[in-house]
Protein backbone atom coordinates (compact mmCIF):
# COMPACT_ATOMS: atom_id res chain seq x y z
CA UNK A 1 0.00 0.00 0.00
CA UNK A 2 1.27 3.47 -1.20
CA UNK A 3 1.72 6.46 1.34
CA UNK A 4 -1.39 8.06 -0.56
CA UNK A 5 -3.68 5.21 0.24
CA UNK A 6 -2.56 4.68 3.38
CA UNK A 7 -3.87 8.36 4.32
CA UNK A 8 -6.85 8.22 2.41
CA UNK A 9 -7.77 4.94 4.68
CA UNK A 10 -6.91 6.34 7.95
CA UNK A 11 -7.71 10.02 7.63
CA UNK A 12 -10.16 12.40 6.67
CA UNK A 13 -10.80 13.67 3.20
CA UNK A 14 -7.24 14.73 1.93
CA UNK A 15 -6.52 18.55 1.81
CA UNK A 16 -4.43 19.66 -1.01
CA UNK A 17 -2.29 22.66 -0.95
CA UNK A 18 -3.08 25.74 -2.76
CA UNK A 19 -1.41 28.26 -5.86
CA UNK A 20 2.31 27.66 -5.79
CA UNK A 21 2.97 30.19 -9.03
CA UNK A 22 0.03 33.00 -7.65
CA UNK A 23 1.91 32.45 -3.93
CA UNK A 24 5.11 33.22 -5.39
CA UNK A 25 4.14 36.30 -6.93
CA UNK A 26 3.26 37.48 -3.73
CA UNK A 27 6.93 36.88 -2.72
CA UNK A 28 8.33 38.91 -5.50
CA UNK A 29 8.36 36.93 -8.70
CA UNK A 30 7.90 38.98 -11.76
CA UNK A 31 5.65 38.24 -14.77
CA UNK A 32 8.31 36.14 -17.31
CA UNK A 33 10.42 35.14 -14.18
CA UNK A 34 11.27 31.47 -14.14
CA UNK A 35 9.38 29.83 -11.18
CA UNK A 36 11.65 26.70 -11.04
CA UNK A 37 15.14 28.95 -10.97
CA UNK A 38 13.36 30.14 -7.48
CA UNK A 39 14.40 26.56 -6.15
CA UNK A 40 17.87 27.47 -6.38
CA UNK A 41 18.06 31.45 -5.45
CA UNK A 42 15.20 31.52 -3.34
CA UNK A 43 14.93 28.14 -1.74
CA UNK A 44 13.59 29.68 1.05
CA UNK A 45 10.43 31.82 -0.15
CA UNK A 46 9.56 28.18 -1.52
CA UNK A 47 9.48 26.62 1.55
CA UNK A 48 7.67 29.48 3.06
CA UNK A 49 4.39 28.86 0.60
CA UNK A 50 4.85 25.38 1.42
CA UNK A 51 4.91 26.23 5.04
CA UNK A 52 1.74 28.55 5.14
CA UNK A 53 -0.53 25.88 3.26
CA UNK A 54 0.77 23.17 5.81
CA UNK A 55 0.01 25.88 8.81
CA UNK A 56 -3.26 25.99 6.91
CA UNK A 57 -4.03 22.15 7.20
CA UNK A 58 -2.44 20.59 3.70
CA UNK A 59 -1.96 16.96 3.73
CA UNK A 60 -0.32 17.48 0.34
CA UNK A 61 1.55 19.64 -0.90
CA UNK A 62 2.69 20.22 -4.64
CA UNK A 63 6.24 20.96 -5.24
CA UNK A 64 7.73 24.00 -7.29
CA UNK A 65 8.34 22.18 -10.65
CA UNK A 66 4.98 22.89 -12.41
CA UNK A 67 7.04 23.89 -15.86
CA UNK A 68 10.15 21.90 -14.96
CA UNK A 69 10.42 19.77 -18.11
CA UNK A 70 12.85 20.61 -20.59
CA UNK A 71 10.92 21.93 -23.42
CA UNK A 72 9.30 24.40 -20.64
CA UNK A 73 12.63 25.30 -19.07
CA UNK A 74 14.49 25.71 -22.85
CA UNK A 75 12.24 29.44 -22.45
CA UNK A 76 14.83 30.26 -19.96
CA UNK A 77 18.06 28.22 -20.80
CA UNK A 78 17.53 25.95 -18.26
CA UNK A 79 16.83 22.75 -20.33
CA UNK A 80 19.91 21.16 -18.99
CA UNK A 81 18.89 21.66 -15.48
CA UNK A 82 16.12 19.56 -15.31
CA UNK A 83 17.64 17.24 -12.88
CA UNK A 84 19.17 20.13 -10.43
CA UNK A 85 16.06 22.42 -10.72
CA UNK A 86 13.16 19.25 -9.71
CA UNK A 87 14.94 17.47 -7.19
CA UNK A 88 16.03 20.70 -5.41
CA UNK A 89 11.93 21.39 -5.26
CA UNK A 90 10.94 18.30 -3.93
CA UNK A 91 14.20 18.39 -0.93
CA UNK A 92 12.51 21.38 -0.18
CA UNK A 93 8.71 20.24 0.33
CA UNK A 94 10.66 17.90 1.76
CA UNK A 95 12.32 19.29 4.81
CA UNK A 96 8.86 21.50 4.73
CA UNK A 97 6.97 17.98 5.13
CA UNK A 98 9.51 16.58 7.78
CA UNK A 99 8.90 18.89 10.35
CA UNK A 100 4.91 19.24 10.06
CA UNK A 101 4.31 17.03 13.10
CA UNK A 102 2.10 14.92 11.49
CA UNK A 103 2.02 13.16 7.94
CA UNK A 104 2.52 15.54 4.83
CA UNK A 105 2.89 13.86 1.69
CA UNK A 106 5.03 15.85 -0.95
CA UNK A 107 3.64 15.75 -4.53
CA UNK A 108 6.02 16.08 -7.41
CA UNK A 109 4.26 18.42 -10.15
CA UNK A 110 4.96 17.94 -13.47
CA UNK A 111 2.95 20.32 -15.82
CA UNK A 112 2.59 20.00 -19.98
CA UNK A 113 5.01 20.46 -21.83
CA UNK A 114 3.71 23.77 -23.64
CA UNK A 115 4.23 22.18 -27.04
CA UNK A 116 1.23 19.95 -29.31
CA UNK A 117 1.56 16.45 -29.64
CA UNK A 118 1.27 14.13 -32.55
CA UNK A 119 -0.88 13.85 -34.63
CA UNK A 120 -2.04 17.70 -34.72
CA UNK A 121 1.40 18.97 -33.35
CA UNK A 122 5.05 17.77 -33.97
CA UNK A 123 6.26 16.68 -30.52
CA UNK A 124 5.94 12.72 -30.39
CA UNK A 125 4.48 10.92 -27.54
CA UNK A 126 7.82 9.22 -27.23
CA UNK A 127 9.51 12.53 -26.72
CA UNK A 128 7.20 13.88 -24.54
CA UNK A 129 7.55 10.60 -22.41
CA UNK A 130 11.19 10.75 -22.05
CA UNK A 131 10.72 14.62 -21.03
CA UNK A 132 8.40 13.65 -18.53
CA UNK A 133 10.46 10.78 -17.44
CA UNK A 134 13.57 12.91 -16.54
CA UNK A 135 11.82 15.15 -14.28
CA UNK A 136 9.37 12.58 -12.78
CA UNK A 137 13.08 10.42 -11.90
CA UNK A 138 14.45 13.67 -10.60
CA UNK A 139 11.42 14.28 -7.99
CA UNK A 140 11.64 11.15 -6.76
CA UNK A 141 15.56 11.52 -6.08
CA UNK A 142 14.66 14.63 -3.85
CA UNK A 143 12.22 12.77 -1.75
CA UNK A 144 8.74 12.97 -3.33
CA UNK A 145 6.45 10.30 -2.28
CA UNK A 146 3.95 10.53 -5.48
CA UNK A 147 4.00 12.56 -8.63
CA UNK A 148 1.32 15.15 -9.74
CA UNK A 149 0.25 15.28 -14.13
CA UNK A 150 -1.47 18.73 -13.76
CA UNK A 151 -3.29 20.89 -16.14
CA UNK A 152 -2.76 18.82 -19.18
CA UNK A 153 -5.42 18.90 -22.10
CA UNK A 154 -5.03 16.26 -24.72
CA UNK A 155 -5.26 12.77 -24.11
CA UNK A 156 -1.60 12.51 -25.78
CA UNK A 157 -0.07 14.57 -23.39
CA UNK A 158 -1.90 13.03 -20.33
CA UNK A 159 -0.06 9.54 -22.08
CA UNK A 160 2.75 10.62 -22.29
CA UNK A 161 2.86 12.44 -18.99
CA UNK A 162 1.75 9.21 -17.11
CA UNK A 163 3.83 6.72 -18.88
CA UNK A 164 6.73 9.36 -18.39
CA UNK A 165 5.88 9.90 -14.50
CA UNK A 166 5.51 6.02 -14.20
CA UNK A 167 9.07 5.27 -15.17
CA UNK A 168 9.62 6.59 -11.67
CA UNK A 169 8.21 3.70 -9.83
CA UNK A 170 5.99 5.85 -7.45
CA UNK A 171 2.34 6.62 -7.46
CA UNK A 172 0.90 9.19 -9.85
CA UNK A 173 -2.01 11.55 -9.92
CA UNK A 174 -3.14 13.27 -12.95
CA UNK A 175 -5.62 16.79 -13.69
CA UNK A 176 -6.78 17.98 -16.72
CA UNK A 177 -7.93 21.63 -17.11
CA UNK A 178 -12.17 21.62 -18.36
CA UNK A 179 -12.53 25.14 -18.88
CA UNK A 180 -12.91 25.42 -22.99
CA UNK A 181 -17.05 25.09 -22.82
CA UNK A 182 -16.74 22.32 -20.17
CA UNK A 183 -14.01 20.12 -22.11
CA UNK A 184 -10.23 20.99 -22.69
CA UNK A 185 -8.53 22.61 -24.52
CA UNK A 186 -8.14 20.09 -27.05
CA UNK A 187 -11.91 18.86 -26.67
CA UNK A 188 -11.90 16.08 -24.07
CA UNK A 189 -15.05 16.26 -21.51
CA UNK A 190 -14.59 15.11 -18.26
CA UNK A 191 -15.66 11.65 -18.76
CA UNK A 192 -14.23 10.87 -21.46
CA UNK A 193 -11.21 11.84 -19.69
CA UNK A 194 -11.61 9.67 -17.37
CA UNK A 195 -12.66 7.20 -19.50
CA UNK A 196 -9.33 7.30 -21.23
CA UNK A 197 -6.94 6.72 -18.16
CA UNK A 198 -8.75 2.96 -17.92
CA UNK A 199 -7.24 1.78 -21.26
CA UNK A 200 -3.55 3.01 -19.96
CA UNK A 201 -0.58 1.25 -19.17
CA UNK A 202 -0.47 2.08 -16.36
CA UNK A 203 -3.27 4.22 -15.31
CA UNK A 204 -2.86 7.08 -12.27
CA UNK A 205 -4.24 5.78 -8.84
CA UNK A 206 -5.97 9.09 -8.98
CA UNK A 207 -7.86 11.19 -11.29
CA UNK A 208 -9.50 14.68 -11.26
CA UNK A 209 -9.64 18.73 -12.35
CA UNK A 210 -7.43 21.71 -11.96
CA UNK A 211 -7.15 25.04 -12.42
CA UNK A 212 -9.64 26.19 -15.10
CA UNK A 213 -12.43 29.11 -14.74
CA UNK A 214 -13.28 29.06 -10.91
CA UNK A 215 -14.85 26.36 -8.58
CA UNK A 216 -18.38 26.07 -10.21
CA UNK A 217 -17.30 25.22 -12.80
CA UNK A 218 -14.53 22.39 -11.08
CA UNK A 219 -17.41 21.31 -9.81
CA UNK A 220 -19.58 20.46 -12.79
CA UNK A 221 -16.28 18.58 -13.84
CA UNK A 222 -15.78 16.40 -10.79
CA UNK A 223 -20.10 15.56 -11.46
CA UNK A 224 -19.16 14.86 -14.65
CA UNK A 225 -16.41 12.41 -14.23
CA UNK A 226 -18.41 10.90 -11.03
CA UNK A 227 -21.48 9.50 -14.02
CA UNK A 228 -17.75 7.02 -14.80
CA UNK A 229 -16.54 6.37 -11.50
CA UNK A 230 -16.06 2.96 -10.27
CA UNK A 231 -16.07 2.38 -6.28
CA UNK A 232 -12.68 2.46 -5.41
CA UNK A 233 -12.27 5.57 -7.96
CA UNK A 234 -9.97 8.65 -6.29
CA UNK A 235 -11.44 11.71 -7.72
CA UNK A 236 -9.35 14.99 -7.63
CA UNK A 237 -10.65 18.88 -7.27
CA UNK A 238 -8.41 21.06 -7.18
CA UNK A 239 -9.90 24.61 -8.54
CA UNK A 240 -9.30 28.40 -8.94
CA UNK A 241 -10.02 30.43 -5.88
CA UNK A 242 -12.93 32.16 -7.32
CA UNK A 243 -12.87 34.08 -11.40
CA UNK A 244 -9.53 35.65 -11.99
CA UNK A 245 -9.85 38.97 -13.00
CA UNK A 246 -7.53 41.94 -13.99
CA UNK A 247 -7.36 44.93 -11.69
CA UNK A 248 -5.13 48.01 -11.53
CA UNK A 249 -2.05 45.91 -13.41
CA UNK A 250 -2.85 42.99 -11.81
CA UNK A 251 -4.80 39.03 -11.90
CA UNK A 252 -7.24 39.01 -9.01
CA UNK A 253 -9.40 36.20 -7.39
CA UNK A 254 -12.78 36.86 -6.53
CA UNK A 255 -12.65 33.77 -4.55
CA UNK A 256 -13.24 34.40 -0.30
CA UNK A 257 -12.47 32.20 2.14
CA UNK A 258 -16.67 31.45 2.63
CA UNK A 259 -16.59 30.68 -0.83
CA UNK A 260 -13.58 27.95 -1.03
CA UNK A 261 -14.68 26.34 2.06
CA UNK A 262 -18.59 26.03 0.55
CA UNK A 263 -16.67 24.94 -2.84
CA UNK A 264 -14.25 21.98 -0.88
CA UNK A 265 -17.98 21.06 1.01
CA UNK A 266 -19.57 20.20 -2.38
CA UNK A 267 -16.78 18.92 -4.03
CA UNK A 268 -16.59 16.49 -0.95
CA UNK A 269 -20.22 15.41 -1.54
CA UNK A 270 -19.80 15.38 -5.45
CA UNK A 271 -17.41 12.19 -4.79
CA UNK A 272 -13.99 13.81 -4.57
CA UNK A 273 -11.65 12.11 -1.93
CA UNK A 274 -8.76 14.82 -2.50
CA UNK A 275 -9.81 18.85 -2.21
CA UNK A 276 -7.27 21.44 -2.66
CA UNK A 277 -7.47 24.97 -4.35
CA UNK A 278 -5.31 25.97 -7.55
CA UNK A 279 -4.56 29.40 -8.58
CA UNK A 280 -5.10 32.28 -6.38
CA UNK A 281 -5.60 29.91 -3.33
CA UNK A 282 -3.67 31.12 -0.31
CA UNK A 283 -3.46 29.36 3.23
CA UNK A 284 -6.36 31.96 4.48
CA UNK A 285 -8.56 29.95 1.81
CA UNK A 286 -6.74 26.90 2.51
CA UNK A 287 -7.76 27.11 6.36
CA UNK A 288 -11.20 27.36 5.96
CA UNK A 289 -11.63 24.54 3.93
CA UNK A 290 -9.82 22.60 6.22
CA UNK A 291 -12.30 23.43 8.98
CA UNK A 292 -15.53 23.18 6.61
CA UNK A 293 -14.37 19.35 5.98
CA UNK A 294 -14.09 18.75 9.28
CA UNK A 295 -16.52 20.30 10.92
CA UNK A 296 -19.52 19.93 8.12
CA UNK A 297 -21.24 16.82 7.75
CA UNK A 298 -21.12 14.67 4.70
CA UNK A 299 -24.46 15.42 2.29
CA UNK A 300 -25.94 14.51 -1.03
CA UNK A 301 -24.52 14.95 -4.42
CA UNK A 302 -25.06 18.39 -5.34
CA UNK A 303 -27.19 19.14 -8.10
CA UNK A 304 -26.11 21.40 -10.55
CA UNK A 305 -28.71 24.35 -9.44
CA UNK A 306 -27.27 24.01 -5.80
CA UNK A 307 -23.84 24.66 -7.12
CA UNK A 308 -25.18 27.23 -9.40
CA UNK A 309 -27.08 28.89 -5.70
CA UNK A 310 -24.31 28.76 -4.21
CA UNK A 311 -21.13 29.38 -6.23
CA UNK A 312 -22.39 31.36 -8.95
CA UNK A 313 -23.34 30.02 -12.94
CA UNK A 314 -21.56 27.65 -15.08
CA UNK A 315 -21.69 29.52 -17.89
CA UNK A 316 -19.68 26.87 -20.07
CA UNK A 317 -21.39 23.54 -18.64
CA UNK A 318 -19.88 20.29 -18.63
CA UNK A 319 -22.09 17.37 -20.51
CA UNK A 320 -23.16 16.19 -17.12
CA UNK A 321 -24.71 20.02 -16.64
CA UNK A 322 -26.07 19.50 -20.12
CA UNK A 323 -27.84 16.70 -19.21
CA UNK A 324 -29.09 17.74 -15.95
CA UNK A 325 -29.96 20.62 -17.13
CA UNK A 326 -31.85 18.89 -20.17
CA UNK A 327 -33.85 16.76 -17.19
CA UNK A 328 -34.58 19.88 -15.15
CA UNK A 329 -35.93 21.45 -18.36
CA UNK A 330 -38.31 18.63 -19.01
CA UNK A 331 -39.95 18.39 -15.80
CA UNK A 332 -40.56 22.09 -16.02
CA UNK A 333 -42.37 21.36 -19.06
CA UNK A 334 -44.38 18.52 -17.72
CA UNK A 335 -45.38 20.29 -14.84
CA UNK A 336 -46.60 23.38 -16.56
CA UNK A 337 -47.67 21.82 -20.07
């Protein structure tokens, strides 16, 4: 039995951490800046976003290697640092972990690659492995205990970036991004995302969504994936705190710490065994949700119109809000006609 399952049996719904890249512009990285180069001139602003979501109640948290492959690094001349710039992130979770008292789980994150994949794009799935290979072998030499596919969007990608991470020997997790009218970027809808990871290799021991357009609209993902699920399934949510929007020079989160915790409630109920926040999610947000879990009662799945009530509209739904919104529709139109 893995670390990961290990907690999942004996604790609580799993707390994720919150936005590494959003917490480290609050520490003084500039737009263009290289996140990962951080790891080596500012070790310690790394560990102190780590710290404040494990203050806040993480049981996991991600390490700073989101764009560490090569082909992300080669914007900055770092290709050939792959190996220095990943496992210097995940010793530094690591020693953040360590000392937390109690168990913290360090994630490695490995996020696309920023190029297409074959067949619409010229990077081959076999390149794109490898890539995702050396970093996923470099996390595990600085002490990660599982390894994090984030924000992909093509089902090549999420291939190669599993098969890659694999290679590694240690558990992996993977998140796509639905936030292109409820599908990714490249088209996939949350079920058939999920769908896909059962004819892999070696599929991830858990499954879910990231980042895209706020938490309604996570939400409507994790319901979507959840019509799939098989018992036994480990669904992710890890989403935006709140709409990002530009203000005075700056990307702002209309998230609150109310809303997050409400957010990690219903993603709870909607089936997801892992909560965490992505962008814009700081340990204030972070804290609440922590309490919310455990201090809130498990209820039903939410309903699409409950999410709607109480997180705001998903104005690009996901098929599952299609449908239910389809049903809803027709019983209006029974009762009335």
């Amino acid at each position: 039995m893995t670390r990961l399952q290990d907690l999942l049996e004996n604790e609580r719904v799993l707390l994720a951490d919150g936005g590494m890249g959003t917490a480290l512009f609050r520490r003084g990285l500039e737009t263009g800046d290289c996140p990962e180069l951080w790891n080596i001139d500012h070790p310690d602003r790394v560990a102190d976003v780590h710290r404040e979501f494990v203050e806040a109640g993480s049981d996991i948290i991600l390490t700073n290697s989101f764009g560490g492959n090569a082909m992300r690094l080669k914007l900055h001349d770092a290709q050939d640092r792959v190996a220095e710039l990943n496992a210097t992130a995940a010793r530094i979770a690591r020693s953040v972990a360590d000392t937390a008292g109690r168990t913290v789980l360090v994630a490695g994150s490995m996020g696309p690659t920023g190029e297409i994949l074959e067949p619409v794009g010229s990077l081959s799935i076999g390149d794109a492995t490898a890539a995702f290979a050396d970093q996923a072998i470099a996390l595990k030499q600085g002490g990660a205990d599982l390894l994090w596919c984030e924000t992909l969007s093509s089902a090549e990608e999420m291939e190669a970036a599993i098969a890659g991470a694999s290679r590694a020997g240690l558990p992996v997790v993977c998140t796509m991004s639905f936030d292109t009218n409820g599908r990714t970027m490249m088209g996939l809808t949350p079920d058939a995302a999920l769908a896909h990871t059962r004819t892999l290799a070696s599929p991830p021991v858990a499954f879910g969504a990231n980042c895209g357009i706020g938490p309604a609209q996570l939400l409507g993902s994790i319901l979507g994936m959840g019509r799939l699920a098989h018992a036994g399934d480990i669904l992710v949510a890890k989403g935006n705190c709140g709409i990002p929007e530009y203000r005075d020079g700056h990307i702002h989160y209309s998230g609150t710490p109310d809303i997050m915790a409400t957010y990690a409630v219903m993603a709870r109920d909607a089936g997801a065994a892992i909560v965490g926040g992505c962008c814009g999610t700081g340990g204030v947000h972070l804290a609440a949700m922590r309490k919310a879990l455990d201090t809130i009662p498990k209820g039903p799945l939410p309903g699409i119109d409950a999410i709607e009530a109480q997180l705001g509209a998903i104005t690009t739904p996901t098929d599952a809000a299609e449908s239910h919104k389809r049903d809803r529709d027709g019983r209006r139109r029974r009762r009335t006609g």
